[in-house]
Protein backbone atom coordinates (compact mmCIF):
# COMPACT_ATOMS: atom_id res chain seq x y z
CA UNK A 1 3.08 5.32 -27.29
CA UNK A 2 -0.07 3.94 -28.57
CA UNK A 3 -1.74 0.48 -27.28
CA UNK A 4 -1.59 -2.18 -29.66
CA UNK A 5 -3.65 -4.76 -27.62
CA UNK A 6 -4.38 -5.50 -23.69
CA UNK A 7 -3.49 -8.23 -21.00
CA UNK A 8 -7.31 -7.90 -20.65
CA UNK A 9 -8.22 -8.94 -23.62
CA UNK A 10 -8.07 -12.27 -22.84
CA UNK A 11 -11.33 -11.86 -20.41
CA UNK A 12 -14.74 -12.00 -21.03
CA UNK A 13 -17.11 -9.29 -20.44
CA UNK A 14 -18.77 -10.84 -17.42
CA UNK A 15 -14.97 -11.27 -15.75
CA UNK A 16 -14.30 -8.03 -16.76
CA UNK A 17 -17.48 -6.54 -14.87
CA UNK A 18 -15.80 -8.92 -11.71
CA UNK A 19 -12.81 -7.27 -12.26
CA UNK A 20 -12.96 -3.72 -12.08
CA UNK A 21 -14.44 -2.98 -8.88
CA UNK A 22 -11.80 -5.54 -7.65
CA UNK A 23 -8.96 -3.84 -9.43
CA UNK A 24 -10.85 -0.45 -7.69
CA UNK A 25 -10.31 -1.90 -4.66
CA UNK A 26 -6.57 -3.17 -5.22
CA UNK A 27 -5.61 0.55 -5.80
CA UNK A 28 -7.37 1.59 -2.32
CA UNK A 29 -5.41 -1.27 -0.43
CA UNK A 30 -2.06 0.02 -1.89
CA UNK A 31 -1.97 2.95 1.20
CA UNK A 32 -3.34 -0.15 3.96
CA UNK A 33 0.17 -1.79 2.62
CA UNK A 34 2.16 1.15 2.55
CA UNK A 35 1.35 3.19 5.58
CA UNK A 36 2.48 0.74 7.93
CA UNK A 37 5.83 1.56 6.95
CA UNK A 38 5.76 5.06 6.42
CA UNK A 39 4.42 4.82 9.62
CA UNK A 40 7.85 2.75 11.10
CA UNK A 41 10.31 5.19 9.00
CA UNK A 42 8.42 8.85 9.40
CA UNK A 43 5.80 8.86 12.06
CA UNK A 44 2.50 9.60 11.78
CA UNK A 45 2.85 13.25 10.57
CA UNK A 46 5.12 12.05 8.04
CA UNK A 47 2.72 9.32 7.24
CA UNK A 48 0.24 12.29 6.52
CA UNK A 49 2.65 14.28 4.16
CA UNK A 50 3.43 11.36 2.26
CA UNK A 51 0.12 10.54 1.77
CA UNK A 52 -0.82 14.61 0.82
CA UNK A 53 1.79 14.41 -2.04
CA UNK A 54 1.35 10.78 -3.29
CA UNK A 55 -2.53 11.37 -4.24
CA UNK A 56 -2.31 15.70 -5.08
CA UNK A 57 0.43 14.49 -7.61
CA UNK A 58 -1.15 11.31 -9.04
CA UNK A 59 -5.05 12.03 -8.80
CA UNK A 60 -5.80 15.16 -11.12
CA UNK A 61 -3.78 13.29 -14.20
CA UNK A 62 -5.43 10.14 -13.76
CA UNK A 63 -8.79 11.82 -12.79
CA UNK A 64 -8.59 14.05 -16.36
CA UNK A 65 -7.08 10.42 -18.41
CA UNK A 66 -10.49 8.38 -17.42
CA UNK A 67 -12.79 11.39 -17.95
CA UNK A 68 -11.55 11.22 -21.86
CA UNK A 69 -11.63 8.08 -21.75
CA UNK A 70 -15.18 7.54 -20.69
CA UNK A 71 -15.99 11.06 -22.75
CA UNK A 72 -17.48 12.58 -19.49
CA UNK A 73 -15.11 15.73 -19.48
CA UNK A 74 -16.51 18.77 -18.37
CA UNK A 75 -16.53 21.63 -15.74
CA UNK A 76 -19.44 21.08 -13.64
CA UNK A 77 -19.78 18.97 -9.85
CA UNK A 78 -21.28 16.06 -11.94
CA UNK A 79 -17.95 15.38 -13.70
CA UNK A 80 -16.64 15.78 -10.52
CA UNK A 81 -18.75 12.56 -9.11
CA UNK A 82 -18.31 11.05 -11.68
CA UNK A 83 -15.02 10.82 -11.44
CA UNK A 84 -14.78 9.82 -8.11
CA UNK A 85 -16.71 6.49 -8.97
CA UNK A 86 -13.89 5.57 -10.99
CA UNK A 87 -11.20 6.00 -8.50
CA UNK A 88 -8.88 3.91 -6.52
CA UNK A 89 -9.59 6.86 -3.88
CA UNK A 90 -12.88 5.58 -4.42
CA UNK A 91 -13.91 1.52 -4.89
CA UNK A 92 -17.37 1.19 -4.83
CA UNK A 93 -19.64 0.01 -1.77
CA UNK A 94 -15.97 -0.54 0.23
CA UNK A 95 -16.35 3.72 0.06
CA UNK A 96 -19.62 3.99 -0.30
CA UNK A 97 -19.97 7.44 -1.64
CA UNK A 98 -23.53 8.86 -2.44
CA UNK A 99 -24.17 11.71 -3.93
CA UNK A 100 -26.72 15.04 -4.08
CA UNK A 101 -26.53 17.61 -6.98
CA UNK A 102 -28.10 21.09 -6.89
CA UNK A 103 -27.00 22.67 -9.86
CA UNK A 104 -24.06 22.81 -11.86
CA UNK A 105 -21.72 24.37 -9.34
CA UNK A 106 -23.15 23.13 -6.14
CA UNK A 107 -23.69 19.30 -4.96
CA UNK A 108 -22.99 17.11 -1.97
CA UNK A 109 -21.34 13.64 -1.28
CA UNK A 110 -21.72 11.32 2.31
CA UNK A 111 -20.07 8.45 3.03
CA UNK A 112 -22.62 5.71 4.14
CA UNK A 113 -19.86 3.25 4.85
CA UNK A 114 -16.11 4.20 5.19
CA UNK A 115 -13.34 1.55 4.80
CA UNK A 116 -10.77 3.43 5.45
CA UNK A 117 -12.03 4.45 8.48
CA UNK A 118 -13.15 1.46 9.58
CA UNK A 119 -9.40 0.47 9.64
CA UNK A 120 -7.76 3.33 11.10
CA UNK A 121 -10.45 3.93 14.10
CA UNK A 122 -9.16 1.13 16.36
CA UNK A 123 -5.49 3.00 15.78
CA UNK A 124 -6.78 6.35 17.91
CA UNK A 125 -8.09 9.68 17.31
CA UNK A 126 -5.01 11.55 16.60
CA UNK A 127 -4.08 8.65 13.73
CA UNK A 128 -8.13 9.29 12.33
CA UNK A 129 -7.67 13.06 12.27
CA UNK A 130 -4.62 12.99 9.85
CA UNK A 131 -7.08 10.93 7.66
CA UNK A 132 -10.02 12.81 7.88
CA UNK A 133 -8.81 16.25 8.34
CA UNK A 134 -5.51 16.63 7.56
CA UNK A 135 -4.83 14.08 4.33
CA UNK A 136 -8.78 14.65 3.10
CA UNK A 137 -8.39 18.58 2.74
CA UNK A 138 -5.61 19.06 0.61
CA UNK A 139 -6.20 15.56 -1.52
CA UNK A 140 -10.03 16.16 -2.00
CA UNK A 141 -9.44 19.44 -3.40
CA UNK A 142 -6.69 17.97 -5.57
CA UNK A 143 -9.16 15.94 -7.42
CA UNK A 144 -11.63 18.44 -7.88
CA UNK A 145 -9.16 20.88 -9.49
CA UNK A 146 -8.97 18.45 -12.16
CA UNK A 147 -12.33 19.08 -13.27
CA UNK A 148 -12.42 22.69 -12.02
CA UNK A 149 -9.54 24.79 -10.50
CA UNK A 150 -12.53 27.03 -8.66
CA UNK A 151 -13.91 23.67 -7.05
CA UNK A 152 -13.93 23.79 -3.06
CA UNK A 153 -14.77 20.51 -1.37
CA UNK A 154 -15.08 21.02 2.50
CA UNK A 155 -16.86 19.24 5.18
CA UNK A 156 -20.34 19.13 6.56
CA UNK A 157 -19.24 16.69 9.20
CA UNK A 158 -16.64 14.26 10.20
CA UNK A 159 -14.79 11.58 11.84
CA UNK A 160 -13.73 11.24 15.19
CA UNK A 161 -17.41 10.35 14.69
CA UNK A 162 -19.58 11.32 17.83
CA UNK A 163 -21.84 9.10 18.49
CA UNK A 164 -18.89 6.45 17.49
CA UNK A 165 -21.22 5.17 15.12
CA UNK A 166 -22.26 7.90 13.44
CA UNK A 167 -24.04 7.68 9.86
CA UNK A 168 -23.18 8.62 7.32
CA UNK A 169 -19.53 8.69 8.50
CA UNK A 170 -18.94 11.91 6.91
CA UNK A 171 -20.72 14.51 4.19
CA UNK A 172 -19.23 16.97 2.17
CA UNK A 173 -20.17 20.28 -0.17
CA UNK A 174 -18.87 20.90 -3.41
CA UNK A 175 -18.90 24.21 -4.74
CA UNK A 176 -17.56 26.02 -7.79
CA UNK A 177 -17.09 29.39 -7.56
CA UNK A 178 -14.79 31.87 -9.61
CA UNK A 179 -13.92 33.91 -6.57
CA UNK A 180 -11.94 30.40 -5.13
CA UNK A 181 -8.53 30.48 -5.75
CA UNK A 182 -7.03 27.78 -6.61
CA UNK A 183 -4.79 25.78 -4.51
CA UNK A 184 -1.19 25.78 -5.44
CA UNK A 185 0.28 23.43 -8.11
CA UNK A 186 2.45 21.15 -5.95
CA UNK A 187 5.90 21.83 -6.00
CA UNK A 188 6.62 18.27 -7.24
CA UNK A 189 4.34 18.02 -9.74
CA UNK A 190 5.97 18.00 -12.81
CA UNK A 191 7.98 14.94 -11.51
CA UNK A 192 4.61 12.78 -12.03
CA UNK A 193 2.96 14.52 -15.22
CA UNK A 194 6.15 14.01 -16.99
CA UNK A 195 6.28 10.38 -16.83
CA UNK A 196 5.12 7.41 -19.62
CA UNK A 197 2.17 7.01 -17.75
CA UNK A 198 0.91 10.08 -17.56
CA UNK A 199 0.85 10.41 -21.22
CA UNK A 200 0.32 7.15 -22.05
CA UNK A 201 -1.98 6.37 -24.90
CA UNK A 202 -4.32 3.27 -24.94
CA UNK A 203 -6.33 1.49 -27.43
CA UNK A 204 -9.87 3.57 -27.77
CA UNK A 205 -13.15 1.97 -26.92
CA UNK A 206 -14.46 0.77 -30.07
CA UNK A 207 -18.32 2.16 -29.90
CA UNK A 208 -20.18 -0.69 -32.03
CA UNK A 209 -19.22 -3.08 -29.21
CA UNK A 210 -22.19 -4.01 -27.11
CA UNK A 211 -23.30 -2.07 -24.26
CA UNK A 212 -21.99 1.65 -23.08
CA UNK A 213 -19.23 2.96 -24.82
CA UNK A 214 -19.30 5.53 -22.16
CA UNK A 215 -20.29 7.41 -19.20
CA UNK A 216 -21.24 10.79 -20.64
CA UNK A 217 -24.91 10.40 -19.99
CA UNK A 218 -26.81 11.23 -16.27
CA UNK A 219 -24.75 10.51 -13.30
CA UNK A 220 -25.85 7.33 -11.83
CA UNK A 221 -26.31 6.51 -7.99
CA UNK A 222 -23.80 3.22 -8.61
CA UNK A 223 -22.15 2.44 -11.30
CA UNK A 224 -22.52 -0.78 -12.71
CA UNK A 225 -19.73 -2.42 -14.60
CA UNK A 226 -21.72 -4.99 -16.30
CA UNK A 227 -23.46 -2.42 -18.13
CA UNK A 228 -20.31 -1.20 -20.45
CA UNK A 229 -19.28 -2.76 -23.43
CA UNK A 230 -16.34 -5.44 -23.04
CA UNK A 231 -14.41 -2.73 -25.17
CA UNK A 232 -15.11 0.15 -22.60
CA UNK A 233 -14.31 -2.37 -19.61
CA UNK A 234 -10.67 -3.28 -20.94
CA UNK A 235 -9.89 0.43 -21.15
CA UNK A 236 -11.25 0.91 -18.00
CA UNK A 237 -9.37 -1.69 -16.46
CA UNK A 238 -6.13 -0.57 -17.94
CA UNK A 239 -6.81 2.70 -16.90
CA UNK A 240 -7.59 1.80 -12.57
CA UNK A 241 -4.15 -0.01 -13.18
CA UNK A 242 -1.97 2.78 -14.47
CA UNK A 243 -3.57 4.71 -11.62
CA UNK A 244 -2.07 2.69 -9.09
CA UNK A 245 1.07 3.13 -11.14
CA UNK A 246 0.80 6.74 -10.85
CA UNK A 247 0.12 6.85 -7.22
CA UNK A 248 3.11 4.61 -6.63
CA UNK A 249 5.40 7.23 -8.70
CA UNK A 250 4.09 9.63 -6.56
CA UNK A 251 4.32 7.89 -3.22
CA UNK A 252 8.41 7.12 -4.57
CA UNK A 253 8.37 10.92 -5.12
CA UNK A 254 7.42 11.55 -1.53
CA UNK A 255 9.19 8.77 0.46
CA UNK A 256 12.63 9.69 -2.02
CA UNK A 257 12.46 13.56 0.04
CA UNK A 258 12.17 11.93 3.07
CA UNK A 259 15.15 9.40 3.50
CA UNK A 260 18.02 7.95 0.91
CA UNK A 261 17.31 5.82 -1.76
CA UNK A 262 18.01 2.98 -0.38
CA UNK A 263 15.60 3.18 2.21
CA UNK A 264 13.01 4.71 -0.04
CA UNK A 265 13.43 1.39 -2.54
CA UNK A 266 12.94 -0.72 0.92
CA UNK A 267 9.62 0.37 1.77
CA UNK A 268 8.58 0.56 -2.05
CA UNK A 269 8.85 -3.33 -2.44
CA UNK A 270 7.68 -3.91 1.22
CA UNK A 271 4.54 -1.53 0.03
CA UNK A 272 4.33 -3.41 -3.39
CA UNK A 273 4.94 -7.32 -1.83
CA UNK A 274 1.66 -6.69 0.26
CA UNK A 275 -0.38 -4.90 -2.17
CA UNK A 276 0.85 -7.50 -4.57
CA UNK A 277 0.18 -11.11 -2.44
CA UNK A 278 -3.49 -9.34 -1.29
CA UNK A 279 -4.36 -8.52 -4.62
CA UNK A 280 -3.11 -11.62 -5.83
CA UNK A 281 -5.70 -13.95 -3.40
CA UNK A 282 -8.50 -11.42 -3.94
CA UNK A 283 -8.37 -11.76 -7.91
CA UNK A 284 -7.86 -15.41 -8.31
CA UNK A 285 -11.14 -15.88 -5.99
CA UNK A 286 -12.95 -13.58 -7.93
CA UNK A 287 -12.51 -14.85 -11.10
CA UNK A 288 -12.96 -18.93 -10.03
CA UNK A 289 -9.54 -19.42 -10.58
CA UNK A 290 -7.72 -22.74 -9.30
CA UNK A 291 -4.49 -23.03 -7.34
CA UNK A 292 -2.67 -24.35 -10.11
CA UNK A 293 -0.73 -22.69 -13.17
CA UNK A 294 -3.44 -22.17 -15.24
CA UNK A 295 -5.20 -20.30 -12.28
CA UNK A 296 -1.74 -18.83 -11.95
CA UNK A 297 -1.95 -17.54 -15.08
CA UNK A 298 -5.45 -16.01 -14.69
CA UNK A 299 -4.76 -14.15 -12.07
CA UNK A 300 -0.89 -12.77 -13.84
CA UNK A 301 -3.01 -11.74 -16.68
CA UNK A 302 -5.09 -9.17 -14.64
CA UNK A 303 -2.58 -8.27 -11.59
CA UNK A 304 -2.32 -4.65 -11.79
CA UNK A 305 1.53 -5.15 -11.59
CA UNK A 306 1.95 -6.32 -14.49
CA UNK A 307 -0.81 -4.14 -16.47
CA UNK A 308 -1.16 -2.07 -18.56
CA UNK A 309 0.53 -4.60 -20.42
CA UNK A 310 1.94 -1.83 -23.22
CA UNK A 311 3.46 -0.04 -20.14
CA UNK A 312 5.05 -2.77 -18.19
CA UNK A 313 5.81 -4.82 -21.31
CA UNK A 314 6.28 -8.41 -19.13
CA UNK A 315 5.01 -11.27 -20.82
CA UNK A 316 3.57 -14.52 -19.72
CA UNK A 317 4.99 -17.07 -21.15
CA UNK A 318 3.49 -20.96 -20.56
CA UNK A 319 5.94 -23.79 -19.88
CA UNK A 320 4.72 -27.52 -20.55
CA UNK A 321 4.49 -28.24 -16.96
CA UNK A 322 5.03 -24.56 -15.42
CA UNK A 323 4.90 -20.85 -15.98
CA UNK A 324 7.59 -18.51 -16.59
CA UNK A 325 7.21 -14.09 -16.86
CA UNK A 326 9.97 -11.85 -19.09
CA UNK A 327 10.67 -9.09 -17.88
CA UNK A 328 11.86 -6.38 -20.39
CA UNK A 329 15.18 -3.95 -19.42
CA UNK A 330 13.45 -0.89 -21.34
CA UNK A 331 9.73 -0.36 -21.06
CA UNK A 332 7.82 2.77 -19.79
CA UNK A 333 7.85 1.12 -17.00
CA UNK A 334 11.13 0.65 -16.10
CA UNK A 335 11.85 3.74 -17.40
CA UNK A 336 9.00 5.82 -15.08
CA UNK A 337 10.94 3.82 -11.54
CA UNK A 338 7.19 1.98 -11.64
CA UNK A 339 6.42 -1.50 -9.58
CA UNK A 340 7.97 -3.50 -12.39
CA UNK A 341 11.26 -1.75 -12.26
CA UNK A 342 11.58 -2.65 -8.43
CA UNK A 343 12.13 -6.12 -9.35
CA UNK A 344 15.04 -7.99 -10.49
CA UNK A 345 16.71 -11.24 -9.96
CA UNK A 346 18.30 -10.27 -6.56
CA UNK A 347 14.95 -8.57 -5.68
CA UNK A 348 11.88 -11.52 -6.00
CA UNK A 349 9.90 -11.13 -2.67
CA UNK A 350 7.41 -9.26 -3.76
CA UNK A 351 6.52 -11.66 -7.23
CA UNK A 352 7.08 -14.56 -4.32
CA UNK A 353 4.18 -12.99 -2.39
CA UNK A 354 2.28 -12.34 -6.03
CA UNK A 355 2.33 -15.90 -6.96
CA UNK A 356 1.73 -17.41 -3.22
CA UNK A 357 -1.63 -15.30 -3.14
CA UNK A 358 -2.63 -17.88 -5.76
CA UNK A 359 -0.85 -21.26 -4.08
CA UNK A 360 1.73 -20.89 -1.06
CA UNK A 361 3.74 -23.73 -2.52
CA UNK A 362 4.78 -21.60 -5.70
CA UNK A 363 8.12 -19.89 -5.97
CA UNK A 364 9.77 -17.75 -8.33
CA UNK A 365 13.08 -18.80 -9.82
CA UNK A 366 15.33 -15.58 -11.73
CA UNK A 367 17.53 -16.13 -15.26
CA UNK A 368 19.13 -13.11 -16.89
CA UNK A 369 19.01 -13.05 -20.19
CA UNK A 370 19.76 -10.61 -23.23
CA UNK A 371 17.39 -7.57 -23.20
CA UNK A 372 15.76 -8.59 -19.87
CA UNK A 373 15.24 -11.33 -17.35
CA UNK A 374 12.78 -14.13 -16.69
CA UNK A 375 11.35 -15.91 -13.68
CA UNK A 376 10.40 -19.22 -13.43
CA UNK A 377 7.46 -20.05 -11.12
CA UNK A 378 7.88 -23.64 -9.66
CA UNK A 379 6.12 -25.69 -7.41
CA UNK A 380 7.53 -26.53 -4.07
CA UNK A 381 7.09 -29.71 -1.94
CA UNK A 382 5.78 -27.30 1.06
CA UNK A 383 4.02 -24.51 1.23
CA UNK A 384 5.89 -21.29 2.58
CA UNK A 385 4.74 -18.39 5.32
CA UNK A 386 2.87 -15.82 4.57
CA UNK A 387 5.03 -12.92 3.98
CA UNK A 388 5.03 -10.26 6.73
CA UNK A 389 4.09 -7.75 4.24
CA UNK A 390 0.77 -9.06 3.39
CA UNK A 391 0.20 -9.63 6.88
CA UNK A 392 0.24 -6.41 7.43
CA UNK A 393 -2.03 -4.93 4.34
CA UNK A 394 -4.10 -8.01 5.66
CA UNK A 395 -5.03 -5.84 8.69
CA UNK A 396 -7.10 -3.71 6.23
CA UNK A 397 -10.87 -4.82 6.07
CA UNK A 398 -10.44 -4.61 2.34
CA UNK A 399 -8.75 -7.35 2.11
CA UNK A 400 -11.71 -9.85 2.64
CA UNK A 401 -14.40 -7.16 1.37
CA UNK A 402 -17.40 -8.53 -0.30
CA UNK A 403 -19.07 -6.63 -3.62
CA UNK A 404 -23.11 -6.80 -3.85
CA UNK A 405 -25.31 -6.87 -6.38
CA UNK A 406 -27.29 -3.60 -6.03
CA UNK A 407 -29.44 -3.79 -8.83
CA UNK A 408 -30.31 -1.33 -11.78
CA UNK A 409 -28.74 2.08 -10.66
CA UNK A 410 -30.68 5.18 -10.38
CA UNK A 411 -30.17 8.71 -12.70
CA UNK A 412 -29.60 11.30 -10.21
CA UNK A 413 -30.50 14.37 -11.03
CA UNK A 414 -30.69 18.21 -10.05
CA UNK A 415 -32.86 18.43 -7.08
């Protein structure tokens, strides 16, 4: 399936540069929505082993899918940094990774300021240990496999951090070595790889636009967005969006083993309404937008639900005084069990909690209709309560997290 066009293309390349590290950070704050429930259904050990499988099954395909795109594919620890900049694991500054490389096979990363940590330490040691220990091990070495199956990340130091504000909050080595055996393919793997996404085809950058076409020179110390080419920033986005996709096929593929399907499908759309209000509010004050339609629509056109537009295939559609979104029966999409394909006219809270993250007086109103459905969003006398879903993703520091301008980045090279 081949990309004929983008919902991004709509942006300019200054939004676009906004947009990223948000959209970064909107794939980080999907776990700060979801947990919570996993939590209430599995426990905290369960928590972990959801969280093990959802990112070892979702993070080498999506890992390998930007490192073509951005034509930084190799072997070596920088790809593996690389990488890691351009991860929802991974939103810049929020996880504030930094990074030391020896040689080829040998390098270092710390941690100079830890979200997710920051949100999980008031919950207790025991809940900071499945983080840092038990869910880093296993998942960390799951994205390094995608560059290099010998690849060994393990720590230096960290959390429960003694003093309790230690810095950095945690440092770990990378090494590639032939004699490491690689860890073993999870069991449900194929369930993920198989999917649309996975294989998914998008437009290519096109390299005569201005600015990088890529990142296949020096690793940098940050990267900064506004330096690509509005071309390489649309693929980019499009890409962070199908990786939050991914991760939420694999988080469906956990949660399914754990309880029935209708219980699994429950804390999906509980997981997807907060991710989906949060990011909503987030976006639209990024990118200036108002609280009206057209702000509405803004914010629709870069909501990682509904991108990459070729895979979810919904459409905005302007009314003369409103807004309405069709919503396709077959797309890859609906045909991977994605976000989109949790929603249907008997199941709107989590578009109600989309739209309300741009103006709590807008509602969504469902009409079948042949090959699909639509949803009208109308404007309500009163505004309505925050759902408890984004309450609870809310909790995450994320949530109101503020990007800096950290100037020109720095080449970082062997030391």
């Amino acid at each position: 399936m081949i990309q004929p066009g983008s919902g991004f293309q709509d942006f300019t390349r200054e939004q676009l540069a906004v947009l990223v590290p948000e959209l970064l950070l909107c794939g980080q704050l999907i776990d700060r929505s979801g947990m919570a429930h996993v939590i209430g259904a599995f426990g905290r050990e369960g928590m972990a082993e959801v969280a093990i499988e959802e990112w070892q099954l979702a993070s080498p395909i999506y890992t390998r899918r930007m490192q073509r795109a951005l034509n930084y594919t190799g072997d070596d620890v920088v790809t593996i940094f690389k990488g890691l900049q351009l991860d929802i694991g991974a939103p810049p500054q929020f996880m504030d990774f930094r990074f030391e490389v020896t040689d080829r096979d040998h390098g270092q990363f710390w941690l100079d300021h830890c979200g997710a940590l920051v949100d999980v330490e008031p919950m207790g040691d025991k809940y900071v240990v499945s983080m840092c220990h038990d869910i880093e091990d296993p998942t960390f070495d799951a994205t390094a496999l995608a560059t290099n199956p010998h690849a060994q990340v393990r720590p230096i130091h960290r959390p429960p951090r003694k003093p309790a504000d230690r810095k950095p909050m945690c440092a770990w080595t990378v090494i590639i070595d032939p004699a490491h055996e690689p860890p073993p393919v999870p069991r449900n793997a194929a369930l993920v790889a198989n999917t649309v996404a996975a294989g998914l085809e998008l437009a290519p950058i096109d390299p005569a636009d201005a600015g990088a076409a890529d990142y296949s020179g020096p690793l940098l110390s940050d990267v900064r967005f506004a330096d690509f080419s509005r071309s390489a920033l649309i693929r980019i986005a499009d890409e962070v969006c199908l990786q939050q996709h991914l991760l939420t096929l694999g988080f469906l593929v956990a949660i399914t083993e754990r309880t029935d399907l209708a219980a699994a499908a429950e804390i999906a759309r509980k997981t997807l309404a907060g991710i989906a209000g949060v990011a909503a509010e987030r976006l639209r004050h990024a990118l200036g937008a108002g609280h009206d339609y057209a702000g509405l629509a803004t914010v629709l056109r870069a909501h990682p639900v509904l991108n990459p537009a070729v895979y979810t295939g919904i459409e905005l559609r302007p009314r003369e005084h409103g807004l309405a979104l069709w919503f396709p029966a077959e797309s890859g999409a609906q045909a991977d069990g994605a976000w989109p394909a949790m929603l249907d006219p008997e199941h709107l809270g989590p578009l109600d909690a989309l739209v309300r993250g741009v103006n709590p007086r807008f509602s969504c109103r469902a009409e079948s209709g042949p090959g699909g459905w639509s949803v009208e969003v109308e404007l309500t006398d009163q505004p309505h309560r925050e759902a408890p879903e984004v309450a609870v993703t809310r909790f995450s520091t994320g949530a109101d997290w503020t990007f800096t301008d950290r100037g020109i980045p720095l080449p970082l090279t062997v030391v």
